[in-house]
Structure formats: structure tokens, C-alpha cells
N, C-alpha and C. Protein backbone atom coordinates (compact mmCIF):
# COMPACT_ATOMS: atom_id res chain seq x y z
N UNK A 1 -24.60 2.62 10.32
CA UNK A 1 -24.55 1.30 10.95
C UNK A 1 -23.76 1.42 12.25
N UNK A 2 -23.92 0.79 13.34
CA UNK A 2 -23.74 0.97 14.35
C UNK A 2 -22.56 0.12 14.43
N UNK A 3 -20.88 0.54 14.62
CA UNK A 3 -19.81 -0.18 14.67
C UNK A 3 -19.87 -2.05 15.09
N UNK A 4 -20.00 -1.94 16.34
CA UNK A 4 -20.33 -3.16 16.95
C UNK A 4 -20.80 -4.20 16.45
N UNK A 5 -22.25 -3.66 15.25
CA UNK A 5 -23.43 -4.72 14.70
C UNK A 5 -22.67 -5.24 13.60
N UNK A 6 -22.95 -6.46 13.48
CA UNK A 6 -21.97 -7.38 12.11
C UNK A 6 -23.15 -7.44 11.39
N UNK A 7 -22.51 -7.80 10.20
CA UNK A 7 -23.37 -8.11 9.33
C UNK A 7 -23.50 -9.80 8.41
N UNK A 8 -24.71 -9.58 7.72
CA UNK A 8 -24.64 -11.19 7.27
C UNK A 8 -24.95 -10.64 5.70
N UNK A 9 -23.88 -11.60 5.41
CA UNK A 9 -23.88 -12.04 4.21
C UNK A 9 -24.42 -12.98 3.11
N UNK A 10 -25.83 -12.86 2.77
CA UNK A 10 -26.79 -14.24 2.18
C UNK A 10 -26.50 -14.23 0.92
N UNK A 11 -25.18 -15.04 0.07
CA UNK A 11 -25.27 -15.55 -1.18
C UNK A 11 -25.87 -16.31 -1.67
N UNK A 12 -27.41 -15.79 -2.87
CA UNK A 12 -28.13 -16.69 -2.84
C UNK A 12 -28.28 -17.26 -4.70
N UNK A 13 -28.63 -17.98 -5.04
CA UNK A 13 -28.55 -17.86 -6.62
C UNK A 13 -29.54 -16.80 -7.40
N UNK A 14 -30.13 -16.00 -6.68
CA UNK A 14 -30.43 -14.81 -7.23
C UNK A 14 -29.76 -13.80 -6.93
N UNK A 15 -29.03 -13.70 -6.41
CA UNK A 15 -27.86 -12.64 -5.57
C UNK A 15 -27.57 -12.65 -4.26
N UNK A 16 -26.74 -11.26 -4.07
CA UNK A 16 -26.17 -11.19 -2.85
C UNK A 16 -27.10 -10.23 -1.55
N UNK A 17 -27.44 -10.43 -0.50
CA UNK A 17 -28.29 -9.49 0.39
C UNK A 17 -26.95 -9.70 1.61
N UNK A 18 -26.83 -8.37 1.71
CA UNK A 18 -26.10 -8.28 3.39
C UNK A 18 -27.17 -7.42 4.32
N UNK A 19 -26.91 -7.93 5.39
CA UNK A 19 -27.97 -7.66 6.18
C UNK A 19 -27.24 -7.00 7.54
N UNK A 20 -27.24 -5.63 8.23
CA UNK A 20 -26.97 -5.22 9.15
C UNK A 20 -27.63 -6.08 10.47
N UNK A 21 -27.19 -6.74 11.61
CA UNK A 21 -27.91 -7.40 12.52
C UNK A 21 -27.48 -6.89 14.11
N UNK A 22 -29.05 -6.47 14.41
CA UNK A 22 -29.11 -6.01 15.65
C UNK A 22 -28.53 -6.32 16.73
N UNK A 23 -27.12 -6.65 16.77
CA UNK A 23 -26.58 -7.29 18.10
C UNK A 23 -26.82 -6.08 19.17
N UNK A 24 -26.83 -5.09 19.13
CA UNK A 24 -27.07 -4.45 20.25
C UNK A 24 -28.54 -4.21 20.71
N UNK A 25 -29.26 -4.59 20.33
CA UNK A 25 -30.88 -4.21 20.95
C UNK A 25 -30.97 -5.94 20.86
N UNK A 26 -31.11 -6.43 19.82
CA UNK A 26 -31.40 -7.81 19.84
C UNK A 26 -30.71 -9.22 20.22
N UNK A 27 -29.73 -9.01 20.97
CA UNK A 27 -28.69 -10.31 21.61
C UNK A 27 -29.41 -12.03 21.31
N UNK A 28 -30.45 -12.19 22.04
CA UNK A 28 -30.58 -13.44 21.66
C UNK A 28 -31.14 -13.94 20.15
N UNK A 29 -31.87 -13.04 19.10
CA UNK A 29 -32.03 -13.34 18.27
C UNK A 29 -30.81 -13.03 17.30
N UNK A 30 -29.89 -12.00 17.41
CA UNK A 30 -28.90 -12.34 16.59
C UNK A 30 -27.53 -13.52 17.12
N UNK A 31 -27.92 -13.71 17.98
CA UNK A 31 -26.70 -14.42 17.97
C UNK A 31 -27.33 -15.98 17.62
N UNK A 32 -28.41 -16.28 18.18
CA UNK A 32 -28.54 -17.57 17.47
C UNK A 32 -28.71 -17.29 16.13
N UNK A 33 -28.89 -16.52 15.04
CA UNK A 33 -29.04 -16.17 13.68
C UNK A 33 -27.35 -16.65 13.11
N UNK A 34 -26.42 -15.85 14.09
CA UNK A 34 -24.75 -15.69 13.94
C UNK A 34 -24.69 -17.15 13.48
N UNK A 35 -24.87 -17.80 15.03
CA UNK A 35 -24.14 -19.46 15.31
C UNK A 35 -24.54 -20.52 14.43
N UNK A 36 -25.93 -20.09 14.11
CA UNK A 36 -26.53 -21.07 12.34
C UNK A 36 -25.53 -20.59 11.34
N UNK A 37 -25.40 -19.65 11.04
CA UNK A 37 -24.88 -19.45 10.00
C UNK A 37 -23.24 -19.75 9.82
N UNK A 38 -22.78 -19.72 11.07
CA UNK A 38 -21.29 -19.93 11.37
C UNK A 38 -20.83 -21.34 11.18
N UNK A 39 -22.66 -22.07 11.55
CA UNK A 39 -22.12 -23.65 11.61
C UNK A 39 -22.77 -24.51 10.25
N UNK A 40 -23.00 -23.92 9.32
CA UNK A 40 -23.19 -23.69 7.43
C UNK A 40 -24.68 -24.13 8.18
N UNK A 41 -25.61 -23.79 8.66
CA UNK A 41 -26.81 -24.49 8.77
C UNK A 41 -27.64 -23.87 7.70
N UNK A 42 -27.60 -22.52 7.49
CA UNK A 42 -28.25 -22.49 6.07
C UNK A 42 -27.48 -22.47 4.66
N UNK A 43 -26.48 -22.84 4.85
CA UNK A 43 -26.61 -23.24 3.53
C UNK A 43 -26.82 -24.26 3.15
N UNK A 44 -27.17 -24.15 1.76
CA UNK A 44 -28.11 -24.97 0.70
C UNK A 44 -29.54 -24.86 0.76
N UNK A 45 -30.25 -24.19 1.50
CA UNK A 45 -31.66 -24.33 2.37
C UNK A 45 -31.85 -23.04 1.25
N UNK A 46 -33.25 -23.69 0.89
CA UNK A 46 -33.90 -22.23 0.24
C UNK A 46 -34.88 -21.37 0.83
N UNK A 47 -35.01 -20.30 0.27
CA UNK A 47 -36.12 -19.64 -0.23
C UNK A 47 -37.69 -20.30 0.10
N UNK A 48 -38.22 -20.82 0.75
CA UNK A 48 -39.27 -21.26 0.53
C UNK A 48 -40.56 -21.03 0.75
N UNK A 49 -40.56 -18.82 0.63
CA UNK A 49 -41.69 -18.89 0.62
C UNK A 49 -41.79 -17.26 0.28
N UNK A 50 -42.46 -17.09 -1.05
CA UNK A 50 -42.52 -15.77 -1.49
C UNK A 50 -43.70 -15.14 -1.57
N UNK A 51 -44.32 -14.04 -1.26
CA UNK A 51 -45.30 -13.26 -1.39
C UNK A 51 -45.05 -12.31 -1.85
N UNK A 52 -45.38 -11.72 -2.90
CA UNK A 52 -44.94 -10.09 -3.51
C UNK A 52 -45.92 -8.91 -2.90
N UNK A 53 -45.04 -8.14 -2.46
CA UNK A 53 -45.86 -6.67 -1.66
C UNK A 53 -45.51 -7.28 0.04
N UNK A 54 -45.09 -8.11 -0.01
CA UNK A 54 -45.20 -8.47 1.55
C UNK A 54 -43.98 -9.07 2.14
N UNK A 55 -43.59 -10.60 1.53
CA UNK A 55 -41.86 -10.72 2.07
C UNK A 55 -41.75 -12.17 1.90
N UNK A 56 -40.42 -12.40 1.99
CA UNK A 56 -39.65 -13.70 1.30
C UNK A 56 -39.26 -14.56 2.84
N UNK A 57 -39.37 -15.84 2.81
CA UNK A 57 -38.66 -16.39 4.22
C UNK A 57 -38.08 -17.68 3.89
N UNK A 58 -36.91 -17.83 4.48
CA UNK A 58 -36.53 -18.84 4.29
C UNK A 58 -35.54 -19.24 5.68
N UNK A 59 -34.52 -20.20 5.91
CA UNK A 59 -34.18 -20.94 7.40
C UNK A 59 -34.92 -21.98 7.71
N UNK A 60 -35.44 -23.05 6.70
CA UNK A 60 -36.17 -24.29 6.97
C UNK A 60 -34.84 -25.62 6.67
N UNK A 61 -34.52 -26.14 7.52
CA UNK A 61 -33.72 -26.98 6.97
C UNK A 61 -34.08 -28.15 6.19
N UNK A 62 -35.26 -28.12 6.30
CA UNK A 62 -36.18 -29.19 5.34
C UNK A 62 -36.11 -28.73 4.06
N UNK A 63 -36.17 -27.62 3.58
CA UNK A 63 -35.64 -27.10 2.46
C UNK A 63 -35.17 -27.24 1.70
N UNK A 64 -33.62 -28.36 2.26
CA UNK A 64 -32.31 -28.82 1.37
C UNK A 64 -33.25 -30.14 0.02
N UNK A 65 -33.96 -30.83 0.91
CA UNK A 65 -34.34 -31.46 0.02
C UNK A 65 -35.64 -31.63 -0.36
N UNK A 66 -35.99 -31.63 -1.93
CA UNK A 66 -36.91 -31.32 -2.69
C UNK A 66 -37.96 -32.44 -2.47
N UNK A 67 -38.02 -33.45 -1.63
CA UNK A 67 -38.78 -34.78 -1.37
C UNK A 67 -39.11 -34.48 -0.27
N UNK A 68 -38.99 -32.88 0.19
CA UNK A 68 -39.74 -32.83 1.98
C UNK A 68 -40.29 -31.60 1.63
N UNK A 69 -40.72 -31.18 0.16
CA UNK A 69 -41.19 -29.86 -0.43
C UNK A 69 -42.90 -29.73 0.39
N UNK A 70 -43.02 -30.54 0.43
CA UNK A 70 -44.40 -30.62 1.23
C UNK A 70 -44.55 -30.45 2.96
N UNK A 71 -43.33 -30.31 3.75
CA UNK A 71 -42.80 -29.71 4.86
C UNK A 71 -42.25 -28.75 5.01
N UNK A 72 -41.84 -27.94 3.90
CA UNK A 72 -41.25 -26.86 4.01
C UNK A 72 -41.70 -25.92 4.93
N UNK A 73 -41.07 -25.10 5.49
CA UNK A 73 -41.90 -24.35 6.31
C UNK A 73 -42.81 -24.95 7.82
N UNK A 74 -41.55 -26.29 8.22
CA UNK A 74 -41.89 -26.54 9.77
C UNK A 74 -41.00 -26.81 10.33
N UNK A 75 -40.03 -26.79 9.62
CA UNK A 75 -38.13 -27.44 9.61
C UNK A 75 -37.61 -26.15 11.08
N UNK A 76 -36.80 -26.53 11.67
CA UNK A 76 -36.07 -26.01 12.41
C UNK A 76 -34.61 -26.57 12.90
N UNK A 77 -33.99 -26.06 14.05
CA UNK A 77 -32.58 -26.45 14.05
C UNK A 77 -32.94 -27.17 15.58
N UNK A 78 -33.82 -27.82 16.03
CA UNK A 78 -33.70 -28.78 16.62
C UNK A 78 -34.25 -28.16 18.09
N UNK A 79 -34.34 -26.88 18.26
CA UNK A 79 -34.71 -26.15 19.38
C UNK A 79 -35.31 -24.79 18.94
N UNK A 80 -36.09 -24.12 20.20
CA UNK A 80 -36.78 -22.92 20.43
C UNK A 80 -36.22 -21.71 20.64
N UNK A 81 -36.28 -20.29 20.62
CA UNK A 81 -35.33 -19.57 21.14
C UNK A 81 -36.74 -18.51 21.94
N UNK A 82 -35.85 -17.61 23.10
CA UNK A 82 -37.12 -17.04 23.56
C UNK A 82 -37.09 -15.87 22.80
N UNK A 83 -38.40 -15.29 22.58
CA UNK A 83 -38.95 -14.12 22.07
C UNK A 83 -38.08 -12.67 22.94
N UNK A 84 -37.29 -11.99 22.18
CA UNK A 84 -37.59 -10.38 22.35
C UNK A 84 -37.95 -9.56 21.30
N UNK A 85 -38.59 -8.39 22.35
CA UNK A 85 -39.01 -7.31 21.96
C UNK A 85 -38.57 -6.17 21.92
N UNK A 86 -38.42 -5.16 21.42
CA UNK A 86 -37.63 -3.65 21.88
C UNK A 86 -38.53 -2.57 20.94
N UNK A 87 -39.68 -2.03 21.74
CA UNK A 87 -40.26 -0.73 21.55
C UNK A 87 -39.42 0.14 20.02
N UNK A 88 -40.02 0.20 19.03
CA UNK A 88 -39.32 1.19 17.64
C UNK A 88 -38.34 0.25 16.99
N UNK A 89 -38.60 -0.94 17.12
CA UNK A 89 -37.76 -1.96 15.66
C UNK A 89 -39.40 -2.64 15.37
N UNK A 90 -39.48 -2.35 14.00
CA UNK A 90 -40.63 -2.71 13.30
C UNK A 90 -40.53 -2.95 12.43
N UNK A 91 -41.72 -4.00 11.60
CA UNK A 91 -41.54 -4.67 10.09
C UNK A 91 -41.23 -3.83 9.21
N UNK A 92 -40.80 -2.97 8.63
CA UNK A 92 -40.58 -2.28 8.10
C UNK A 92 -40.00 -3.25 6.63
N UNK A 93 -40.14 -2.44 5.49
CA UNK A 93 -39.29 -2.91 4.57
C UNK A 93 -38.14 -2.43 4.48
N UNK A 94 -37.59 -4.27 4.04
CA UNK A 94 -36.21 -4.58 4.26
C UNK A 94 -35.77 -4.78 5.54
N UNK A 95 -36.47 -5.04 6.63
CA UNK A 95 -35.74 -5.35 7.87
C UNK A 95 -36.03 -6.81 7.80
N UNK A 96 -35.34 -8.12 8.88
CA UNK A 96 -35.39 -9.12 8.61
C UNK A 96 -35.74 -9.75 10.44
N UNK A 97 -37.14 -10.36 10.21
CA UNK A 97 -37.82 -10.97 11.23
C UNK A 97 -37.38 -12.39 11.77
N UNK A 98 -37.82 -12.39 12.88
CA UNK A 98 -37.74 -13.91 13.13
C UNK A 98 -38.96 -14.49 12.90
N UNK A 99 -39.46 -15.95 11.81
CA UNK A 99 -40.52 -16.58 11.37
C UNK A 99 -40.85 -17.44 12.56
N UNK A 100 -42.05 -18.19 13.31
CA UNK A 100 -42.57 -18.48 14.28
C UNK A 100 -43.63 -19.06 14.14
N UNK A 101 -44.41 -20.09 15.03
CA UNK A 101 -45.51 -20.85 14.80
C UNK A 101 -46.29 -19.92 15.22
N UNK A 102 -46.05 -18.25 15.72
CA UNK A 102 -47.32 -17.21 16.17
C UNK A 102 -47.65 -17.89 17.79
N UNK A 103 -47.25 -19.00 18.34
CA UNK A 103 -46.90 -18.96 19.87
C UNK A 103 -45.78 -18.47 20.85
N UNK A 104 -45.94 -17.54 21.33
CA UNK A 104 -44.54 -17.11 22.14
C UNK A 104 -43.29 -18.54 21.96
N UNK A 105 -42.27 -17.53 22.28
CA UNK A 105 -40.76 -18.43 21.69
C UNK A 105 -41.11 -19.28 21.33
N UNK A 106 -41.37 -19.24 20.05
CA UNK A 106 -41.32 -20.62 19.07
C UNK A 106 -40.63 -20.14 17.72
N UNK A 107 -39.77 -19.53 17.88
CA UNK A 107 -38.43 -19.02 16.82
C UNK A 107 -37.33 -20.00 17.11
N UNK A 108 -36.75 -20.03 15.99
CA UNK A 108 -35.65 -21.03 15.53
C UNK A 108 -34.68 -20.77 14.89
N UNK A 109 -34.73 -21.04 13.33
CA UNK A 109 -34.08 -20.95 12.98
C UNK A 109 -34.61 -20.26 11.07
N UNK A 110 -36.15 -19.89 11.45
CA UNK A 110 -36.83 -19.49 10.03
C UNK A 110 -36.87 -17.99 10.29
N UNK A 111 -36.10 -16.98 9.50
CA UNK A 111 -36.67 -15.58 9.21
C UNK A 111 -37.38 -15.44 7.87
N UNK A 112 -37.77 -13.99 7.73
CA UNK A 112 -38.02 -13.41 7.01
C UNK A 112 -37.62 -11.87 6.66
N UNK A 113 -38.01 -11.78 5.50
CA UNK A 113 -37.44 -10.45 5.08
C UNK A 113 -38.78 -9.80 4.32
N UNK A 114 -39.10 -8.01 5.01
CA UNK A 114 -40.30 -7.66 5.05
C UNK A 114 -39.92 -6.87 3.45
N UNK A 115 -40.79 -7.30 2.59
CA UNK A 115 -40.62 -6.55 1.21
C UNK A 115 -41.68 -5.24 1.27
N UNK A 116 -42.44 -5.18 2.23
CA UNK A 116 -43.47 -3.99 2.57
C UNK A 116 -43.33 -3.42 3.98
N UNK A 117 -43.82 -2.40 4.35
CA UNK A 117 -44.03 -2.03 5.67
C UNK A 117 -44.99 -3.07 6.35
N UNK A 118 -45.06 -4.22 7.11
CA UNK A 118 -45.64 -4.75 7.67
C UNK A 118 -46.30 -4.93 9.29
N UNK A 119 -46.64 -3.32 9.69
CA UNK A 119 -46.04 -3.32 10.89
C UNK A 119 -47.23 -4.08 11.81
N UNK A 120 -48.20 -4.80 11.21
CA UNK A 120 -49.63 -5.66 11.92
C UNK A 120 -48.76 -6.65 12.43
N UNK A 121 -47.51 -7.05 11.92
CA UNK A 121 -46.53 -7.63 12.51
C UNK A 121 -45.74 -7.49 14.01
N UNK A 122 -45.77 -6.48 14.09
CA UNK A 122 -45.17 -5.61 15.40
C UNK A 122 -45.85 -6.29 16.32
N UNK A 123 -44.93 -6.44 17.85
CA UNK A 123 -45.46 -7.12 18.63
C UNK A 123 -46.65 -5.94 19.44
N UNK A 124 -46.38 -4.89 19.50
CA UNK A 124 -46.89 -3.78 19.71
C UNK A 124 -47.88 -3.00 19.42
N UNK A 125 -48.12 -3.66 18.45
CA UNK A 125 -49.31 -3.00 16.81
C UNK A 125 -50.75 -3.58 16.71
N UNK A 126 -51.86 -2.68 16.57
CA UNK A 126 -52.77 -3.74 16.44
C UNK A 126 -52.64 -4.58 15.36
N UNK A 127 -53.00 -5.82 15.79
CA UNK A 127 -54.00 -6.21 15.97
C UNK A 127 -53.70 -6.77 17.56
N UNK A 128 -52.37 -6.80 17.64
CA UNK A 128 -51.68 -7.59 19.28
C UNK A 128 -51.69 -8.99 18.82
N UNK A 129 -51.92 -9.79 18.04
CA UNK A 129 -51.76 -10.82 17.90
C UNK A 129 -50.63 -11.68 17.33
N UNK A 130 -50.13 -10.70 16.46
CA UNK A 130 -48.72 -11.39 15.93
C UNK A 130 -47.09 -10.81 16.96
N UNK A 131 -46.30 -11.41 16.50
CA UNK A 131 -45.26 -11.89 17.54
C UNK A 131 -43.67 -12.27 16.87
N UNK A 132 -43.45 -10.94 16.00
CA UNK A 132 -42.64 -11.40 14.79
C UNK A 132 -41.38 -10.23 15.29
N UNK A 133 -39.77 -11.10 16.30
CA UNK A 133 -39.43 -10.20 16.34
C UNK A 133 -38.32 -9.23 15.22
N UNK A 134 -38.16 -8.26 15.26
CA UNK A 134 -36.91 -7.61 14.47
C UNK A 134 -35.97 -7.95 14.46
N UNK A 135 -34.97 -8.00 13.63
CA UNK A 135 -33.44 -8.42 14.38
C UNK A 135 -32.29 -7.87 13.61
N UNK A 136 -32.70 -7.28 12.22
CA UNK A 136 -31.48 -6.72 11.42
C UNK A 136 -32.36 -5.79 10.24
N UNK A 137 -31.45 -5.30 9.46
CA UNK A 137 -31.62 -4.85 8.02
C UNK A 137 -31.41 -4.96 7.33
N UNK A 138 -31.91 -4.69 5.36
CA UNK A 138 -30.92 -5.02 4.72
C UNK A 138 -30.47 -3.53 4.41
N UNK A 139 -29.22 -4.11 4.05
CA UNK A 139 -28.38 -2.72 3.62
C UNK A 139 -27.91 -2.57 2.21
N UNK A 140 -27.82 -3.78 1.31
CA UNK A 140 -27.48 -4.03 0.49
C UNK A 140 -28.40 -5.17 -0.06
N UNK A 141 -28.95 -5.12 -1.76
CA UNK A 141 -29.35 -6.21 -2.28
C UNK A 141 -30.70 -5.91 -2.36
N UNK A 142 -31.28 -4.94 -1.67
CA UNK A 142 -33.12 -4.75 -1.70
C UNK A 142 -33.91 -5.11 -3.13
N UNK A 143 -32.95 -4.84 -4.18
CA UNK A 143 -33.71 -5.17 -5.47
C UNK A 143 -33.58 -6.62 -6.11
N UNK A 144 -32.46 -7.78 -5.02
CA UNK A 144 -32.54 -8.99 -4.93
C UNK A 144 -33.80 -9.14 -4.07
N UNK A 145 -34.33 -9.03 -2.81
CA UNK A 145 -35.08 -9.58 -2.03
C UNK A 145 -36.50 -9.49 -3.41
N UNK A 146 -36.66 -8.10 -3.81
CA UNK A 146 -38.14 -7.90 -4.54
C UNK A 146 -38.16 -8.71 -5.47
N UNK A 147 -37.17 -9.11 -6.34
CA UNK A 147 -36.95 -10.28 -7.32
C UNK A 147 -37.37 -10.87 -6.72
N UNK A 148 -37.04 -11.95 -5.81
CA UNK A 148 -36.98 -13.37 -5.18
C UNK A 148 -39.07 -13.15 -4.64
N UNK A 149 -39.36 -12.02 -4.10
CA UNK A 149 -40.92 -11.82 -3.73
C UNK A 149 -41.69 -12.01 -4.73
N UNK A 150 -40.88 -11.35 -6.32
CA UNK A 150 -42.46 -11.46 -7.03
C UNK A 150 -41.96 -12.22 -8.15
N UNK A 151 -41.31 -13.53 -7.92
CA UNK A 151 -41.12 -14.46 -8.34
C UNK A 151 -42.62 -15.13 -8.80
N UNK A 152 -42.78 -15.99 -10.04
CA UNK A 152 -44.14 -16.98 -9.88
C UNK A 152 -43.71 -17.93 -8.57
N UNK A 153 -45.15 -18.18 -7.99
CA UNK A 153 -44.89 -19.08 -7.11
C UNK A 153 -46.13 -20.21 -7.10
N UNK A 154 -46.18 -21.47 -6.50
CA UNK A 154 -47.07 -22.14 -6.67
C UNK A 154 -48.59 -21.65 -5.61
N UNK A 155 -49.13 -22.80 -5.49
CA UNK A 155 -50.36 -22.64 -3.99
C UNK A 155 -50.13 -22.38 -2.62
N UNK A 156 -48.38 -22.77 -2.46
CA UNK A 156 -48.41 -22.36 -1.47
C UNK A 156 -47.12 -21.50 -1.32
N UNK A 157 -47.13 -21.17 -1.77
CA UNK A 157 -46.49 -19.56 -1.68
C UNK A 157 -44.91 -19.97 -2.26
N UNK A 158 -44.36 -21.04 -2.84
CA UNK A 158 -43.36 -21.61 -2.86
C UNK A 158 -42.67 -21.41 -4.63
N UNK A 159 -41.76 -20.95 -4.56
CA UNK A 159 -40.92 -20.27 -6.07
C UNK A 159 -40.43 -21.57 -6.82
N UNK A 160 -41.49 -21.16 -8.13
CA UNK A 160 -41.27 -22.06 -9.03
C UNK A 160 -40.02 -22.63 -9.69
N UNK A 161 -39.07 -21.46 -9.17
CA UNK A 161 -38.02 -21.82 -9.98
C UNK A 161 -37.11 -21.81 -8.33
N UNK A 162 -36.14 -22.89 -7.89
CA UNK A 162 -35.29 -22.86 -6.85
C UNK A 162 -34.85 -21.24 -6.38
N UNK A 163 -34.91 -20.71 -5.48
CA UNK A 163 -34.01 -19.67 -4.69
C UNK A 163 -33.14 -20.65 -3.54
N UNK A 164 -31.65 -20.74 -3.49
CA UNK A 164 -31.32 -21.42 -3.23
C UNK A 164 -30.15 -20.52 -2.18
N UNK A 165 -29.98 -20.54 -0.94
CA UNK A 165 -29.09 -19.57 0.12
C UNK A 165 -27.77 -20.39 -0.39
N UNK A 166 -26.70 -20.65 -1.29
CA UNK A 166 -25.89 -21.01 -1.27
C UNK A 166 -25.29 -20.89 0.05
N UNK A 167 -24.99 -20.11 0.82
CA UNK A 167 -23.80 -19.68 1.74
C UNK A 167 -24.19 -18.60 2.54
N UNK A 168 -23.95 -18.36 4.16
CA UNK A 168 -24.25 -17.17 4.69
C UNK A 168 -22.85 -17.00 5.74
N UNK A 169 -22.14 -15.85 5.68
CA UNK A 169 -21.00 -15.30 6.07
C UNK A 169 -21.61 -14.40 7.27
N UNK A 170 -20.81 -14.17 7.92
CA UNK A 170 -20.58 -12.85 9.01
C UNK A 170 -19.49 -11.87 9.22
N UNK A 171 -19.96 -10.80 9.00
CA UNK A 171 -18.68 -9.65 8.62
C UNK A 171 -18.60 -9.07 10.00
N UNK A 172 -17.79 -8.30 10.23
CA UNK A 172 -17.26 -6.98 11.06
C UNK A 172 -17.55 -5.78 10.28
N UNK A 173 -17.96 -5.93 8.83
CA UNK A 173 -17.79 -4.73 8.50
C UNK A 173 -19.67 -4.24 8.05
């Protein structure tokens, strides 16, 4: 791990994931990732969206409550952030994306976490159409994220049983 890069801490009620985050290649996506998390914006926000073989996302603030379960997954923190890119950070499993309406900077405040090699994801990759950037790893917890993926889930991709981000920290270490 690269001294400098902090890490995040996602206590979730399925466990703990710390996540190494790219502050040095990725500046604007980790630091707005940092300042949500610094200012409790995800916590309580779940989980709200699992695919097994492929990856878990959550950062919807619509999330918190179960009467906007039918919005999940359009929620944001009130603004856009712009898109970067950096040549050799790719979906890879266990690295953690920024989630997006698939129109340039239209990242917020929704990631994801790649439970497969996903690299059709890559801004770089064919197909050229997707636009999902990198921004950290996990370093710890990988056999929490695959739990939380091959969870039952309903029609729309959403875990039957709450995954719930209690709390997200930022380390130095």
C-alpha cells in the first residue's frame, strides 16, 4: 500500500471491508469519496444492489429509507463530480468503482465493488462504452463483499435481507 493512500473503513451488518483509496492517481474521486464519508453521508445507506459473479453497490442516500425502495439506485449527494481516468487501474476484483448514469461526470456519491474481473468496464476496454472510474481496493473483508453479492436478491437486483453501511471511517493506516 502506498504510504500516503488512506484507507476506508465500511462497517457494514455483514462485516467489516477496508478499502485502500487511490489518493494518488485518483484525487478527485477519492476525495469526494473521503468528504461523504467524513460528513456520516453513508451511513445508514445500504447495500442496494447485488449481483453474484459481478459486484455489490451501494452510496444511494435514498437507501436510508425503505418507502423510497423503489428509487434506490438514483439517490445522490446533491451534485456531479468530473470523471477521471488513469491508463492500468481496472475493474478488477475487489477494486471499488465509481457508479454513474453511463454519461460522462455523472458520479456522485454511488460506488461499487467489482466481485469479478470486470474490465468491459474500463474506460479503455472494448466495448468503449462504459465509463466506470477506479478509485481504491479492497484489502481486507473480500469474503464479506462475496457474501453480500450472492446474497438472494429480488427483480431488481436488491438483497432480501437489509445490508446496511452502518458507518464509514478514514484511516492513515
Amino acid at each position: 500500500m502506498t504510504p500516503k493512500n488512506r484507507t476506508a473503513i465500511l462497517e457494514t451488518t455483514t462485516g467489516t471491508i477496508k478499502i485502500e483509496l487511490f489518493e494518488d492517481k485518483m484525487p478527485i474521486t477519492t476525495q469526494n469519496f473521503i468528504n461523504l464519508a467524513q460528513q456520516g453521508f453513508y451511513d445508514g445507506t445500504r447495500i442496494h444492489r447485488v449481483i453474484s459473479q459481478f459486484m455489490i453497490q451501494g452510496g444511494d442516500p435514498l437507501s436510508k429509507e425503505t418507502n423510497q425502495k423503489q428509487r434506490w439506485g438514483t439517490g445522490g449527494p446533491g451534485y456531479l463530480i468530473k470523471d477521471e481516468f488513469v491508463p492500468g487501474l481496472s475493474n478488477l476484483r475487489g477494486t471499488i468503482a465509481m457508479a454513474n448514469s453511463g454519461q460522462p461526470n455523472s458520479g456522485g456519491s454511488q460506488f461499487f465493488i467489482n466481485v469479478n474481473d470486470n474490465t468491459f468496464l474500463d474506460f479503455d476496454q472494448p466495448p468503449l462504452t462504459s465509463r466506470h472510474p477506479v478509485f481504491g481496493k479492497v484489502i481486507e473483508g473480500i469474503a464479506v463483499v462475496d457474501q453480500m453479492a450472492d446474497s438472494p436478491r429480488n427483480t431488481q437486483d436488491q438483497p432480501l435481507q437489509d445490508v446496511v453501511i452502518t458507518t464509514v471511517t478514514i484511516s492513515l493506516s
